[in-house]
Protein backbone atom coordinates (compact mmCIF):
# COMPACT_ATOMS: atom_id res chain seq x y z
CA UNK A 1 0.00 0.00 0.00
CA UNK A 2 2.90 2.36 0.63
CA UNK A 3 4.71 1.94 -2.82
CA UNK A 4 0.59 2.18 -4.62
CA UNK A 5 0.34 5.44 -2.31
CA UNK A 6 4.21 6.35 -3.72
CA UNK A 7 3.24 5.66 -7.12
CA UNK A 8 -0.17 7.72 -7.23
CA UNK A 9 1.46 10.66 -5.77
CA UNK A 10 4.12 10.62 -8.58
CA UNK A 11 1.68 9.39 -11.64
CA UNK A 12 -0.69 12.42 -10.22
CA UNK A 13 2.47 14.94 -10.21
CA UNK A 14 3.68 13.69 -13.80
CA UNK A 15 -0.70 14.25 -14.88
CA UNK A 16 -0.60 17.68 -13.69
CA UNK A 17 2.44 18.61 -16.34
CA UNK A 18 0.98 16.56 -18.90
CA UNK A 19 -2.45 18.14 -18.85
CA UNK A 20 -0.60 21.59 -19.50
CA UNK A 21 0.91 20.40 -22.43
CA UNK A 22 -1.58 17.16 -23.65
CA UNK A 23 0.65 16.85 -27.27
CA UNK A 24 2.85 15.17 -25.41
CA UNK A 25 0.54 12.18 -25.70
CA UNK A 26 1.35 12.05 -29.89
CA UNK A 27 4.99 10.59 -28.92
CA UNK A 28 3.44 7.40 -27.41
CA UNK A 29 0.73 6.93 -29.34
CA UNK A 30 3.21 7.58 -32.58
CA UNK A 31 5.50 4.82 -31.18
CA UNK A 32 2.76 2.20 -30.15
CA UNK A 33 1.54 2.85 -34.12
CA UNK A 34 5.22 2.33 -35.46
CA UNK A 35 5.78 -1.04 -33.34
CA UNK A 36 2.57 -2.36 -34.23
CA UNK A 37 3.78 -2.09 -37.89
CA UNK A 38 6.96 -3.60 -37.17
CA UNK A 39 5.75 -6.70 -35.17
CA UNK A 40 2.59 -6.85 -38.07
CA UNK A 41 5.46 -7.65 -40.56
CA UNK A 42 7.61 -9.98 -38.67
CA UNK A 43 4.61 -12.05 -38.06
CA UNK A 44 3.65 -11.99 -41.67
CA UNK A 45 6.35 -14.73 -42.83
CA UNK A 46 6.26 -16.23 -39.29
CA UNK A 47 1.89 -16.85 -40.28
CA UNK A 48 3.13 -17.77 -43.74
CA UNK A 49 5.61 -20.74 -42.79
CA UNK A 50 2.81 -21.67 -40.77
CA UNK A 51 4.91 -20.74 -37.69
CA UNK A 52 7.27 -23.53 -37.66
CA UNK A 53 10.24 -21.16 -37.10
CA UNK A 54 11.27 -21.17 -33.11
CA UNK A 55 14.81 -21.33 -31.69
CA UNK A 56 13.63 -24.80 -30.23
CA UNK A 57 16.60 -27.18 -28.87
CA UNK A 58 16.56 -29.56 -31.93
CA UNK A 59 16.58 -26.92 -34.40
CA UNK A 60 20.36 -26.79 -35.58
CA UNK A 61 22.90 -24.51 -34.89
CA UNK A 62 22.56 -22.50 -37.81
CA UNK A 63 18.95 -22.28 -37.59
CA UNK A 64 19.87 -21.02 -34.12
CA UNK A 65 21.62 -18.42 -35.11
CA UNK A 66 19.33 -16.83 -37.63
CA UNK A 67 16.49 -17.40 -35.33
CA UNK A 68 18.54 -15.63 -32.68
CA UNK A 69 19.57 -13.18 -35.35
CA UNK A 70 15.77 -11.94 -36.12
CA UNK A 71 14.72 -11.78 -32.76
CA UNK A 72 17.72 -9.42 -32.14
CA UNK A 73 17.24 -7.26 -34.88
CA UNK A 74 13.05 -7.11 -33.88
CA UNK A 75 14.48 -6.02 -30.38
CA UNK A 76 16.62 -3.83 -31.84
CA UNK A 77 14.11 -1.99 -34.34
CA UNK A 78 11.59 -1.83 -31.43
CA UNK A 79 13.22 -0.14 -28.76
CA UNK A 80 14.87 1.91 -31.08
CA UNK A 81 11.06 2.98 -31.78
CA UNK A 82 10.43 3.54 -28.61
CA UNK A 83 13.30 5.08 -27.05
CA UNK A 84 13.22 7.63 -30.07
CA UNK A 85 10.04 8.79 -29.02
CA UNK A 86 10.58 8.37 -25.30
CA UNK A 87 13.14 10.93 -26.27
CA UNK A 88 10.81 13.27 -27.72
CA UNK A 89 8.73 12.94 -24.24
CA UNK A 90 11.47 13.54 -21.81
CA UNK A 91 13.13 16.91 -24.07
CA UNK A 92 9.65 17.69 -24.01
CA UNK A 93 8.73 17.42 -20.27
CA UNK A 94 12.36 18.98 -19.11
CA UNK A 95 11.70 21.79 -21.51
CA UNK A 96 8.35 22.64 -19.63
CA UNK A 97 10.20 21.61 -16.00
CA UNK A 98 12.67 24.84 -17.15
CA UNK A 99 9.96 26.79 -17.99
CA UNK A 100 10.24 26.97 -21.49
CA UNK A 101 7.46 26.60 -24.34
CA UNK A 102 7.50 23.38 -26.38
CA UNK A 103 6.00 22.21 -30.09
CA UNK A 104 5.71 18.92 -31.33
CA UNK A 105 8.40 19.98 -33.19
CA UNK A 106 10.61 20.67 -30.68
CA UNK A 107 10.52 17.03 -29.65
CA UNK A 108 10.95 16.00 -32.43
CA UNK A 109 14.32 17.45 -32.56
CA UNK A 110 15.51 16.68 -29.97
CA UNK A 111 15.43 13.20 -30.15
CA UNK A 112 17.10 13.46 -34.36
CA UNK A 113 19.53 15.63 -32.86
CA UNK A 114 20.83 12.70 -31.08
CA UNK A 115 19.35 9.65 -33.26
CA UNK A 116 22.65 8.25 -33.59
CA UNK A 117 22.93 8.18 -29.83
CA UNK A 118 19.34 6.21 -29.34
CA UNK A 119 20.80 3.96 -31.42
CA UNK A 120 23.50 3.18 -29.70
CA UNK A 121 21.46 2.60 -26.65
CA UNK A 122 19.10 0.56 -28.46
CA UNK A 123 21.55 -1.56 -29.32
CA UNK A 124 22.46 -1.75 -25.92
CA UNK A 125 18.78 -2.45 -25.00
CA UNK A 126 18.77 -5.51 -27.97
CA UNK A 127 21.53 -7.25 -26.12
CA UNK A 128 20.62 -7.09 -22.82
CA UNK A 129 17.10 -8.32 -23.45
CA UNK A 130 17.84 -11.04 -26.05
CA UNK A 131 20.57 -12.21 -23.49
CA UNK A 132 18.31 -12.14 -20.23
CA UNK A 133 16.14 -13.86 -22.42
CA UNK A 134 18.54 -16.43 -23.61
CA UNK A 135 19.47 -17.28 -19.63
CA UNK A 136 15.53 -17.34 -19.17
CA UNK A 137 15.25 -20.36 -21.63
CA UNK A 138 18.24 -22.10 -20.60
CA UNK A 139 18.44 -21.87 -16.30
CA UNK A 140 15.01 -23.22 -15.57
CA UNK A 141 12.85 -22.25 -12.82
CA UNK A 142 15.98 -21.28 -10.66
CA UNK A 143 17.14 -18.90 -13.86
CA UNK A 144 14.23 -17.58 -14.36
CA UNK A 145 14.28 -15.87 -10.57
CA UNK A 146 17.52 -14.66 -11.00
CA UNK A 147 16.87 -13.24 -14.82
CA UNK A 148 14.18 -11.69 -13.12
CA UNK A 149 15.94 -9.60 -10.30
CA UNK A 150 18.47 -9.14 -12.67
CA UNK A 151 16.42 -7.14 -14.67
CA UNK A 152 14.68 -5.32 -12.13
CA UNK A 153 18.13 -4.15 -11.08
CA UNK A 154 19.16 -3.50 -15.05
CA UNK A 155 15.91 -1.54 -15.03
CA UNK A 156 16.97 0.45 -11.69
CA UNK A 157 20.46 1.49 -13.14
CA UNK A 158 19.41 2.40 -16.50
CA UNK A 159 16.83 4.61 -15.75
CA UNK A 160 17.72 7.76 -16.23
CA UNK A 161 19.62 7.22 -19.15
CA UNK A 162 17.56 8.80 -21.30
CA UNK A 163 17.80 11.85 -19.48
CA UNK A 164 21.44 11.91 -19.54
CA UNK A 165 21.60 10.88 -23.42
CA UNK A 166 18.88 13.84 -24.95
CA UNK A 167 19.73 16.62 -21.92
CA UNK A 168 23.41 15.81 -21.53
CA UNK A 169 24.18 14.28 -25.07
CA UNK A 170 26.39 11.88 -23.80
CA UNK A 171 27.26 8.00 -25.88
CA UNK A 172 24.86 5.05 -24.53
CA UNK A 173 27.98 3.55 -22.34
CA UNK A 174 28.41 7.44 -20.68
CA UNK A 175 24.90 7.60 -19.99
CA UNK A 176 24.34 4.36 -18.62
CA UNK A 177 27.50 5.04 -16.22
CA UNK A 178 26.04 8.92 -15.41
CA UNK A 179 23.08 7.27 -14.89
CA UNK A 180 24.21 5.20 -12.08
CA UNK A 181 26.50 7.65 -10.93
CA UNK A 182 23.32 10.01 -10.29
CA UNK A 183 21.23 7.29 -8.69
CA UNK A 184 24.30 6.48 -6.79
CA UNK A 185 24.80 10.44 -5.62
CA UNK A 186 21.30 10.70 -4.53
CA UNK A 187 20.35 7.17 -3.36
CA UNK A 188 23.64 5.36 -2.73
CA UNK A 189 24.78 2.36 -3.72
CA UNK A 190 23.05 -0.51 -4.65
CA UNK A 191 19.85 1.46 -5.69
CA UNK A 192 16.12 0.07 -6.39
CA UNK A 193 13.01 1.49 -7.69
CA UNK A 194 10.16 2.40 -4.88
CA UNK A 195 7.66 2.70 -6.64
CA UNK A 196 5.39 0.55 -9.43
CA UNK A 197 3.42 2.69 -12.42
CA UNK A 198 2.06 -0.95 -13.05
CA UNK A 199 0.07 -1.28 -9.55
CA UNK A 200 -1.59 2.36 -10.39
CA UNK A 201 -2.16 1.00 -14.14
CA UNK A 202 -3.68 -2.22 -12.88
CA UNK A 203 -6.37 -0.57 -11.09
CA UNK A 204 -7.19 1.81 -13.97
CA UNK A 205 -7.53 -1.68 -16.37
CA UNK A 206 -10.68 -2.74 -14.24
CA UNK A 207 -13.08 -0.85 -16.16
CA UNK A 208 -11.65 -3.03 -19.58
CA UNK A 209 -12.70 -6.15 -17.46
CA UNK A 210 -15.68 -4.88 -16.09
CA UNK A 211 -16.32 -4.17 -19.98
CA UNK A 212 -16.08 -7.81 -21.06
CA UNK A 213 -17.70 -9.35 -18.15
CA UNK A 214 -20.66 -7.46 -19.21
CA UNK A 215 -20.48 -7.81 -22.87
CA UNK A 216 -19.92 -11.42 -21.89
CA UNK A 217 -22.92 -11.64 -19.31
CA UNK A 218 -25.31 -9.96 -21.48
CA UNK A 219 -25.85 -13.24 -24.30
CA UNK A 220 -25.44 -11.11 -27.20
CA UNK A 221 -22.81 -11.29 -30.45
CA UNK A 222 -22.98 -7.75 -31.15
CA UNK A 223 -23.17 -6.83 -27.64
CA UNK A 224 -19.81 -8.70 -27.20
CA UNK A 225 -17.97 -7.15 -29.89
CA UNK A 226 -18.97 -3.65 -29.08
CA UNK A 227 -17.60 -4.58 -25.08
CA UNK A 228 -14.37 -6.39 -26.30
CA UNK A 229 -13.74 -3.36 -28.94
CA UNK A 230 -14.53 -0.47 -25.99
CA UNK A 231 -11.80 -2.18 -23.78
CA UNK A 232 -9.17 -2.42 -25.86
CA UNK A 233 -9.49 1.31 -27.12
CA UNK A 234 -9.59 1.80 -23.34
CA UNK A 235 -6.19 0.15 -22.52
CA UNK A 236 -4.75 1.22 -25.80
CA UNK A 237 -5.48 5.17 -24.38
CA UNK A 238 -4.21 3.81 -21.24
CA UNK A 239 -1.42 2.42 -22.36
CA UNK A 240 -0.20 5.84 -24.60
CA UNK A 241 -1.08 7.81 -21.16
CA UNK A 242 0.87 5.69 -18.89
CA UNK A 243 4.08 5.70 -21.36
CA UNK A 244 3.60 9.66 -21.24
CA UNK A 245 3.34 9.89 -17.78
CA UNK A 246 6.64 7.64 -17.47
CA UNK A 247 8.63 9.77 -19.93
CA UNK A 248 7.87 13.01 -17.59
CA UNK A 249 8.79 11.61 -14.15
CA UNK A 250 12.37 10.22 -15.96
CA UNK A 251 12.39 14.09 -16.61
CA UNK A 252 11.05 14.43 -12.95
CA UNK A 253 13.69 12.48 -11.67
CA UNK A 254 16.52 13.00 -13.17
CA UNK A 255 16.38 16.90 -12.34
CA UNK A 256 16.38 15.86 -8.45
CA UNK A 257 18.78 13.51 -8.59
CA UNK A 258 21.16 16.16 -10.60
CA UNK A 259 20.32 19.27 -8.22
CA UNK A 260 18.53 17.52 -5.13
CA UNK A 261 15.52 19.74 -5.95
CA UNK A 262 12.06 19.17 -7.12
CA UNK A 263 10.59 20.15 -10.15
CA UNK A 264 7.22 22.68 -10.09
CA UNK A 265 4.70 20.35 -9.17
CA UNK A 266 6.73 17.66 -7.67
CA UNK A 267 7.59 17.19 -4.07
CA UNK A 268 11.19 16.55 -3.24
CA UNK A 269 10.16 13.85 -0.16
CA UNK A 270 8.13 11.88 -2.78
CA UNK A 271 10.82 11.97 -5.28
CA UNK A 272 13.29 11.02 -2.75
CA UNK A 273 11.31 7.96 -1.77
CA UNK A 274 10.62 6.73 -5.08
CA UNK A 275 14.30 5.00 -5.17
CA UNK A 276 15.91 3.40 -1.96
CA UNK A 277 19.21 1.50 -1.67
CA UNK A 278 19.17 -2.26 -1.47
């Protein structure tokens, strides 16, 4: 209850920027459109071969290796997507935090002014998650616990970096060490997130599933399809809010942990309590 009571306060700070300045929403919703194309045409030949292509143990090493070899380069294409426009969020958000005016366009350039830098970091991204996910596949149960708490402290240490690479331009390697030196600096060592955006976006998702257990309760085809269709346009906005909302506490965040002091609208206790050393 304390880290749902954390994570309202700094969802409800992060709302209170974005409502000043709603086109930051486009960024998301621009990135959720580009990855859907993406993963629709990787899973065109994947329906085609009637979906016999999986990096199973008997397949041979070859077929390994090319398997391996798409799945790294649909990582790679995806967060590069998304970190792009994740970009475009956080130059957004930390222009506003500074008190400066901000365009669509503005984010925009921000994150092609250092493309080749999200890049780098996206390849970054690629490796570390086709790895974790290798170790997933291959340690079993026991593996599978330690992948996980090895990302959650992967996701700890690397999350400012975007912050650091659009505000301080710095290559994916710098960032990801300025990011942990900042976390370090204003946390100390060994830090952990304090706070979940999922617990806050679980409880908004119960209207979607009060949707389709009435669509479902009420006998009817059409009735159904009109339910199913309302949810998912309701966790689809949901989804492009909560992404937005993310992008402008990194902003949020990284601001305190650089100068110890809170943005307009943010409260330096609850940002200090939203990390917390091991």
């Amino acid at each position: 209850m304390t880290k749902f009571s954390r994570s309202w306060s700094l969802m409800r700070a992060s709302w209170q920027l974005l409502r000043e300045d709603k086109k930051l929403l486009c960024f998301p919703f621009l990135s959720g459109v580009c990855c859907l194309i993406v993963l629709g045409a990787a899973a065109v030949p994947a329906l085609l071969g009637g979906g016999e292509a999986s990096a199973e143990a008997d397949a041979s090493g070859a077929e390994q290796v090319i398997i391996y070899g798409v799945i790294f380069l649909l990582y790679f294409t995806c967060y590069l997507i998304i970190t792009f426009f994740n970009s475009a969020v956080v130059a957004s958000a930390a222009r506003r935090m500074q008190g400066e005016s901000t365009t669509l366009a503005d984010g925009f350039r921000a994150a092609f002014y250092c493309l080749h830098l999200i890049a780098g970091w996206a390849l970054v991204m690629a490796t570390v998650g086709l790895l974790l996910s290798v170790l997933e596949d291959r340690l079993g149960r026991v593996g599978k616990l330690f992948v996980w708490l090895l990302g959650l402290s992967w996701a700890a240490v690397s999350f400012l970096v975007v912050p650091v690479l659009v505000i301080e331009q710095r290559s994916p390697v710098a960032a990801l060490r300025g990011s942990a030196q900042l976390l370090k600096r204003a946390w100390g060592q060994g830090v952990l997130c304090n706070f979940n955006f999922g617990l806050v976006l679980l409880i908004f998702s119960l209207p979607a599933i009060l949707l389709l257990v009435v669509g479902a309760g009420i006998g009817s085809s059409t009735a159904l399809m009109v339910c199913v269709g309302s949810a998912i346009v309701y966790l689809l906005l949901l989804a492009i809010v909560h992404a937005t909302l993310r992008g402008v506490f990194q902003a949020a965040l990284y601001f305190y942990a650089r100068s110890g002091l809170a943005p307009e609208g943010f409260r330096a206790a609850t940002l200090r309590e939203a990390m917390s050393a091991k």
